[in-house]
N, C-alpha and C. Protein backbone atom coordinates (compact mmCIF):
# COMPACT_ATOMS: atom_id res chain seq x y z
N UNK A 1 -44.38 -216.33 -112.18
CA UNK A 1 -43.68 -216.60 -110.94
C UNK A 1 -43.27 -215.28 -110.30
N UNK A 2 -43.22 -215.03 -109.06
CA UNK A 2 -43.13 -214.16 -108.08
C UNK A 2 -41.81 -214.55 -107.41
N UNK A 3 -41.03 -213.66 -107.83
CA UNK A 3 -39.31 -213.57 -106.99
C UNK A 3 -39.90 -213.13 -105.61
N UNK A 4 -38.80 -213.59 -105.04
CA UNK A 4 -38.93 -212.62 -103.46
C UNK A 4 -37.87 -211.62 -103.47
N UNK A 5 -38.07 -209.96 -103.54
CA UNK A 5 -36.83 -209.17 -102.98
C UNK A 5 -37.05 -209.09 -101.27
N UNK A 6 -35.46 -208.65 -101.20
CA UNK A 6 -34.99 -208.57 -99.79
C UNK A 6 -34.27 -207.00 -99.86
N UNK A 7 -35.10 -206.34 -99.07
CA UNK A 7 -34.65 -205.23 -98.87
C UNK A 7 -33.63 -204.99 -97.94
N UNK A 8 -32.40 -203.83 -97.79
CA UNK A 8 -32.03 -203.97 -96.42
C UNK A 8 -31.20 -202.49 -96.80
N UNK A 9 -30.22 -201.97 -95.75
CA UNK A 9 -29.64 -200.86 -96.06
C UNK A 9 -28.75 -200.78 -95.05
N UNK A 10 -27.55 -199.41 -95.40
CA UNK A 10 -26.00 -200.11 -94.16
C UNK A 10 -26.14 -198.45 -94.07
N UNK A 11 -25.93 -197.91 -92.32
CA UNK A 11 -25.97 -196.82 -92.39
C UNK A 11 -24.82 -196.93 -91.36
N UNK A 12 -24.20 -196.08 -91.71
CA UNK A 12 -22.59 -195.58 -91.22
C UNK A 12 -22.77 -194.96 -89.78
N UNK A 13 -21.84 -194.52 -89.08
CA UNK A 13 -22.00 -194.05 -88.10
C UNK A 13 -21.83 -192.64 -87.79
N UNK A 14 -22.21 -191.53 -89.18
CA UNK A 14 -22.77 -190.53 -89.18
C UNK A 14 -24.39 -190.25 -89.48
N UNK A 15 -24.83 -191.66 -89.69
CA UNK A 15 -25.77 -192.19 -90.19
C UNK A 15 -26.87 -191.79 -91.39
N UNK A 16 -25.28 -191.67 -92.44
CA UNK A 16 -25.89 -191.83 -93.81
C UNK A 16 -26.40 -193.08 -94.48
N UNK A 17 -26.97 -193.09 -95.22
CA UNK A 17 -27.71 -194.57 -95.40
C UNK A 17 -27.33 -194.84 -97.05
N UNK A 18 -27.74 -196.19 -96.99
CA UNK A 18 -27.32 -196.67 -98.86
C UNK A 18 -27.88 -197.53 -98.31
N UNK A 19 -29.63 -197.86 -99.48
CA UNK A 19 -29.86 -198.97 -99.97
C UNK A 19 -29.74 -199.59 -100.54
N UNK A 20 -29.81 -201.07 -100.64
CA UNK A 20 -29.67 -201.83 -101.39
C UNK A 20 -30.81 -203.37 -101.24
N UNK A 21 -30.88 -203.89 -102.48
CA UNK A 21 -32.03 -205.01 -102.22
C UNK A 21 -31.34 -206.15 -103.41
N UNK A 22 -31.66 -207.71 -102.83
CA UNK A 22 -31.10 -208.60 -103.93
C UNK A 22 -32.81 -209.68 -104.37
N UNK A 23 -32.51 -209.54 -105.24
CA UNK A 23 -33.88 -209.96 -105.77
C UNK A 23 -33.82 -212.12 -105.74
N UNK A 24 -34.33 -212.45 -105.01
CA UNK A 24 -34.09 -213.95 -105.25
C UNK A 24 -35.22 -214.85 -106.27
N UNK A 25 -34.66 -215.70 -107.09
CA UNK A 25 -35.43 -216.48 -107.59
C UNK A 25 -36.25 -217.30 -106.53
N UNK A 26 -37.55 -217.24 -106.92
CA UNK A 26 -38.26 -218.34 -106.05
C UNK A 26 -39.67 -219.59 -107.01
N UNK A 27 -38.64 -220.38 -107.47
CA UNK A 27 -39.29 -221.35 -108.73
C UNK A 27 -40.35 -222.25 -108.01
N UNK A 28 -40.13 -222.23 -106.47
CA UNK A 28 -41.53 -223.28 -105.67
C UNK A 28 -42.38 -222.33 -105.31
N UNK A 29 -42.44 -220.85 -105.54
CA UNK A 29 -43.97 -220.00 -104.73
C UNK A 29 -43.78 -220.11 -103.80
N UNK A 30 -42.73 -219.85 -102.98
CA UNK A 30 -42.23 -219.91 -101.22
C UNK A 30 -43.39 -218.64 -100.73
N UNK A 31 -43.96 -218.95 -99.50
CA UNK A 31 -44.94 -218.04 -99.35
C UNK A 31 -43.50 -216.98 -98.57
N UNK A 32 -44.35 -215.31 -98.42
CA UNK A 32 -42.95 -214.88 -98.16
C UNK A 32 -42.78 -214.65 -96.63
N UNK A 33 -44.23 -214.76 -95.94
CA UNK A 33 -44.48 -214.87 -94.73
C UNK A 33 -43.31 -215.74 -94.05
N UNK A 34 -43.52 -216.56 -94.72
CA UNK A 34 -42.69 -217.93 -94.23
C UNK A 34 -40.98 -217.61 -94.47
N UNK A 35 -40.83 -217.22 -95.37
CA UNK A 35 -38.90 -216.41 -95.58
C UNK A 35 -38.69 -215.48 -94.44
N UNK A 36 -40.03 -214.47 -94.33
CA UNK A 36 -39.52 -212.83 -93.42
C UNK A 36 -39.98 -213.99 -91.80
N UNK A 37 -39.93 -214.75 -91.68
CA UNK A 37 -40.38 -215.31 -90.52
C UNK A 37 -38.84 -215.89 -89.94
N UNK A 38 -38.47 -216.71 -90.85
CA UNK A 38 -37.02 -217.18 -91.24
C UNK A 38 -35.73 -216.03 -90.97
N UNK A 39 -36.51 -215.23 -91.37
CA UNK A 39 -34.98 -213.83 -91.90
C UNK A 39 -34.92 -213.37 -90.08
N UNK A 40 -36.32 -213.03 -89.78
CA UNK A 40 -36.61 -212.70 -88.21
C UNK A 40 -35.84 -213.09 -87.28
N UNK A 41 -36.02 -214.28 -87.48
CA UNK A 41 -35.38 -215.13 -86.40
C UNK A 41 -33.91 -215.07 -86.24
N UNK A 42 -32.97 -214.83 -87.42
CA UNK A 42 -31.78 -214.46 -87.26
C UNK A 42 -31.19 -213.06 -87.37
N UNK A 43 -31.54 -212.36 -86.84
CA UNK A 43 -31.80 -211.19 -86.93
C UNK A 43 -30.44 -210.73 -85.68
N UNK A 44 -29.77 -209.87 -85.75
CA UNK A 44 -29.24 -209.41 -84.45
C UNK A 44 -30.42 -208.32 -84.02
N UNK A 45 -30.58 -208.14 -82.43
CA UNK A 45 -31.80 -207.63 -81.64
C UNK A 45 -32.82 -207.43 -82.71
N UNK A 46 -33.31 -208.30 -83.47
CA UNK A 46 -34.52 -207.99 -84.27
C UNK A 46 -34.67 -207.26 -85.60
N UNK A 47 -32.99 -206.79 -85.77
CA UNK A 47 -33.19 -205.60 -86.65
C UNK A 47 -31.89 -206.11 -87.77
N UNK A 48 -30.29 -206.32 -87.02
CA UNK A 48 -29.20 -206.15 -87.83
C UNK A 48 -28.49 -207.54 -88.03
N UNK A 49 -28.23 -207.74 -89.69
CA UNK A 49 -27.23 -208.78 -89.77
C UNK A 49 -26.00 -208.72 -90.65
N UNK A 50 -25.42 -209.41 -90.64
CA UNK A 50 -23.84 -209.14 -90.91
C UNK A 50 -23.95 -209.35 -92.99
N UNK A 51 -23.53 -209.35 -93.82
CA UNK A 51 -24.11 -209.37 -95.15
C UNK A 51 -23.03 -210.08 -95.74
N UNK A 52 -22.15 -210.27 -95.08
CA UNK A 52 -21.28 -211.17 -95.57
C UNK A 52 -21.23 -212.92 -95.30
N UNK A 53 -22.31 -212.73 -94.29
CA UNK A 53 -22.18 -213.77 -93.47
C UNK A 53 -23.89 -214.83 -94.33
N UNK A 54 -24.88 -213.96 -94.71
CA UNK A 54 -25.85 -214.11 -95.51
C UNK A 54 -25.39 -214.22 -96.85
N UNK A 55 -24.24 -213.83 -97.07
CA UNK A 55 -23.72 -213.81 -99.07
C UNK A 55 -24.62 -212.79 -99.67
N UNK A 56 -24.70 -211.85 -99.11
CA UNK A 56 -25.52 -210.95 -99.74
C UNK A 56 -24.06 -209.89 -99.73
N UNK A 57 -24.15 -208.45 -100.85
CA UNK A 57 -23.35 -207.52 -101.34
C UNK A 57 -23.21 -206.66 -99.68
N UNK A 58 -22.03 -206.33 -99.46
CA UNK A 58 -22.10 -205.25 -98.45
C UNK A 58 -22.28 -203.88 -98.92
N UNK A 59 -23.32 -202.89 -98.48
CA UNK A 59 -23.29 -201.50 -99.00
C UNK A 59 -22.27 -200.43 -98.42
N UNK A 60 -21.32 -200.65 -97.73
CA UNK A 60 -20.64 -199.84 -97.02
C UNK A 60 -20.21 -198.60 -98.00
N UNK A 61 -19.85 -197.25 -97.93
CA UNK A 61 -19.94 -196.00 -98.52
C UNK A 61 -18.34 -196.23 -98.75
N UNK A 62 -17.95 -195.41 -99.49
CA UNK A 62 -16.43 -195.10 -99.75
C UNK A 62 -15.41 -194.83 -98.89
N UNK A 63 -16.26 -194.18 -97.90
CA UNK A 63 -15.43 -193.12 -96.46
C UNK A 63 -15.81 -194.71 -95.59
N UNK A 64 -16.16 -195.90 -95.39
CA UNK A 64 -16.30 -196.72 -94.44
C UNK A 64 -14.95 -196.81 -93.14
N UNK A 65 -14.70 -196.62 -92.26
CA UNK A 65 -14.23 -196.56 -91.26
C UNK A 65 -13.73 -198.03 -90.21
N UNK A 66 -13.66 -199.14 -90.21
CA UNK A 66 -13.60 -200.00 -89.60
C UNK A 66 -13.60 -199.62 -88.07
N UNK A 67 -12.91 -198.55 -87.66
CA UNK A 67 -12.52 -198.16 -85.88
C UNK A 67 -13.81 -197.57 -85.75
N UNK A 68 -14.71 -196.62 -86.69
CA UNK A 68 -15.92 -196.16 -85.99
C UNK A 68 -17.13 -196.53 -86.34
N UNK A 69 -17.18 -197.05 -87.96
CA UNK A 69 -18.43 -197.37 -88.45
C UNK A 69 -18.43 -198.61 -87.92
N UNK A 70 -20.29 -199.17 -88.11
CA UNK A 70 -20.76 -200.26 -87.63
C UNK A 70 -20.27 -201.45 -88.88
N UNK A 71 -20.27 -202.58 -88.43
CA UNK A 71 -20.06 -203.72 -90.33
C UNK A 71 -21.61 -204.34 -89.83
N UNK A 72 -22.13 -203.63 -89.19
CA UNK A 72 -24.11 -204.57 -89.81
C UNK A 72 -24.56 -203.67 -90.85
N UNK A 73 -25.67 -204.45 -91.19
CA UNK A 73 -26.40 -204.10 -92.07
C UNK A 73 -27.76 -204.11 -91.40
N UNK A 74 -28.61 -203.51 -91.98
CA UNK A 74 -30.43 -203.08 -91.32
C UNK A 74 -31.36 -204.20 -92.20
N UNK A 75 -32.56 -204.56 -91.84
CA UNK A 75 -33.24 -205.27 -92.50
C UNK A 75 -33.78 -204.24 -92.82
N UNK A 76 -34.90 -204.26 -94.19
CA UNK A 76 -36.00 -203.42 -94.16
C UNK A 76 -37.27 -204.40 -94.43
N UNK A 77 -37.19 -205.56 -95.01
CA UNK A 77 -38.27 -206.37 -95.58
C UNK A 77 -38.21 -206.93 -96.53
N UNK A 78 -38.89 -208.16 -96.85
CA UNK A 78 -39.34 -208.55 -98.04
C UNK A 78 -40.58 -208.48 -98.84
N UNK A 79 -40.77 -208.08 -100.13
CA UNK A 79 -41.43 -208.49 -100.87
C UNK A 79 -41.82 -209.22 -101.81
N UNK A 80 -42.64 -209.36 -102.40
CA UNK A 80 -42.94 -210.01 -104.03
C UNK A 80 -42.13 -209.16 -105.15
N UNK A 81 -41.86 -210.04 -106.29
CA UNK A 81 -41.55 -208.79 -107.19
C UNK A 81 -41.71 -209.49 -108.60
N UNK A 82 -41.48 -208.56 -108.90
CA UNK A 82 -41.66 -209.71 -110.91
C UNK A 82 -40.42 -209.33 -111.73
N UNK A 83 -39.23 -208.54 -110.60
CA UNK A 83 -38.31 -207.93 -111.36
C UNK A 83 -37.49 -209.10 -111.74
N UNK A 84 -36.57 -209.29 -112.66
CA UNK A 84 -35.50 -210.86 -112.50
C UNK A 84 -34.94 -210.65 -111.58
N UNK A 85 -34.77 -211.76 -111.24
CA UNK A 85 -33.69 -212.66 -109.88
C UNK A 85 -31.95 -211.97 -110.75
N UNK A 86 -31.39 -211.67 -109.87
CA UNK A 86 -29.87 -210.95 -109.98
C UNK A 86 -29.18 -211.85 -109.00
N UNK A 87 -29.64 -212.50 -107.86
CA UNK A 87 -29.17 -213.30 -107.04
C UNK A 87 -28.45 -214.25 -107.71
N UNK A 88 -27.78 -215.29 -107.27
CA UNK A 88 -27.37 -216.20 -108.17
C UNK A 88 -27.79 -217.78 -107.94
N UNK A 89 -28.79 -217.32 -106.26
CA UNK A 89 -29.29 -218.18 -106.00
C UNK A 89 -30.40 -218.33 -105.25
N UNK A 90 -31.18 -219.32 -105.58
CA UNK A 90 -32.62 -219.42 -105.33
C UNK A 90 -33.03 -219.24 -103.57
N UNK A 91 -34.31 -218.76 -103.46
CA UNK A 91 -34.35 -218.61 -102.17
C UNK A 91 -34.35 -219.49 -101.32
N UNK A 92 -34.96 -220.66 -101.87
CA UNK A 92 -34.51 -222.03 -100.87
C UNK A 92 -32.96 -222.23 -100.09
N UNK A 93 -32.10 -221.80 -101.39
CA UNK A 93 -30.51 -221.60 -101.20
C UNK A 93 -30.39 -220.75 -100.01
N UNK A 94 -30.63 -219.56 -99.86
CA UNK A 94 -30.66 -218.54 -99.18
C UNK A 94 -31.34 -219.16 -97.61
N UNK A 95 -32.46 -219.85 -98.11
CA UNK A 95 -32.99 -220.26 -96.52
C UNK A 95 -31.97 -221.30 -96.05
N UNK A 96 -31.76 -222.28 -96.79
CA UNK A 96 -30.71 -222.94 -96.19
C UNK A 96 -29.31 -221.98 -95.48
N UNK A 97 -28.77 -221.35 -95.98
CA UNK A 97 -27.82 -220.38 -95.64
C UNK A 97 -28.17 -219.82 -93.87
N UNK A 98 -29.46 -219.23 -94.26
CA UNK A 98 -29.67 -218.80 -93.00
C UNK A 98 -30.20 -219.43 -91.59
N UNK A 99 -30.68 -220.80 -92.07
CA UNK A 99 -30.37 -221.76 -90.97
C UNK A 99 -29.52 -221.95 -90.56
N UNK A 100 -28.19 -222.15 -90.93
CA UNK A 100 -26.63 -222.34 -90.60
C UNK A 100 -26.44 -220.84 -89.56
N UNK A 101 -26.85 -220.06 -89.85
CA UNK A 101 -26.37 -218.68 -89.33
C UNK A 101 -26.70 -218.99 -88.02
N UNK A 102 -26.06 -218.24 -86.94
CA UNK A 102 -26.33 -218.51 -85.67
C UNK A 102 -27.28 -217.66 -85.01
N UNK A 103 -27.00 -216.41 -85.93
CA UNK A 103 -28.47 -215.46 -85.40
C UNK A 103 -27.81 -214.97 -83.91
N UNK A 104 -28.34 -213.65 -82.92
CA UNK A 104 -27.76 -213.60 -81.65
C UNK A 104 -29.02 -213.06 -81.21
């Protein structure tokens, strides 16, 4: 079986960066076309979403700023992976999640 990771990364507004990726179980073979198609669509302008709002970890740095830094997060992509799922929940879970999201 083939997890799906989700890449993404939070860059501050000196624009240092910290990646981070959550690896999801995917026990039906979700094609991933069909997830990054999903993820797309809720996307702020195509690119940023909020990580709290997905239940995914926020990467924000130590020095995070609320008055100047941004609170999005960057997509970078998904892939296949064979690493274990760390998520706690399956990607179906996750798609459901992000249907609810309003996306802008």
């Amino acid at each position: 079986m083939r997890n799906i990771k989700f890449n993404y990364l939070y860059r501050d507004s000196a624009n240092y960066k910290k990646y981070g990726a959550v690896i999801f179980a995917n026990p039906d073979n979700i094609e991933l076309s069909e997830r990054e198609t999903l993820i797309r669509s809720k996307l702020i302008d195509g690119q940023w979403f909020y990580a709290d709002e997905w239940g995914l970890p926020e990467l924000f740095g130590g020095t995070f700023d609320y008055r100047i830094d941004p609170t999005w997060h960057e997509f970078e992509g998904v892939e296949y992976s064979n690493e274990l799922a760390i998520q706690f929940i399956a990607i179906e879970k996750f798609k459901a999640l992000l249907e609810k999201s309003n996306g802008i």
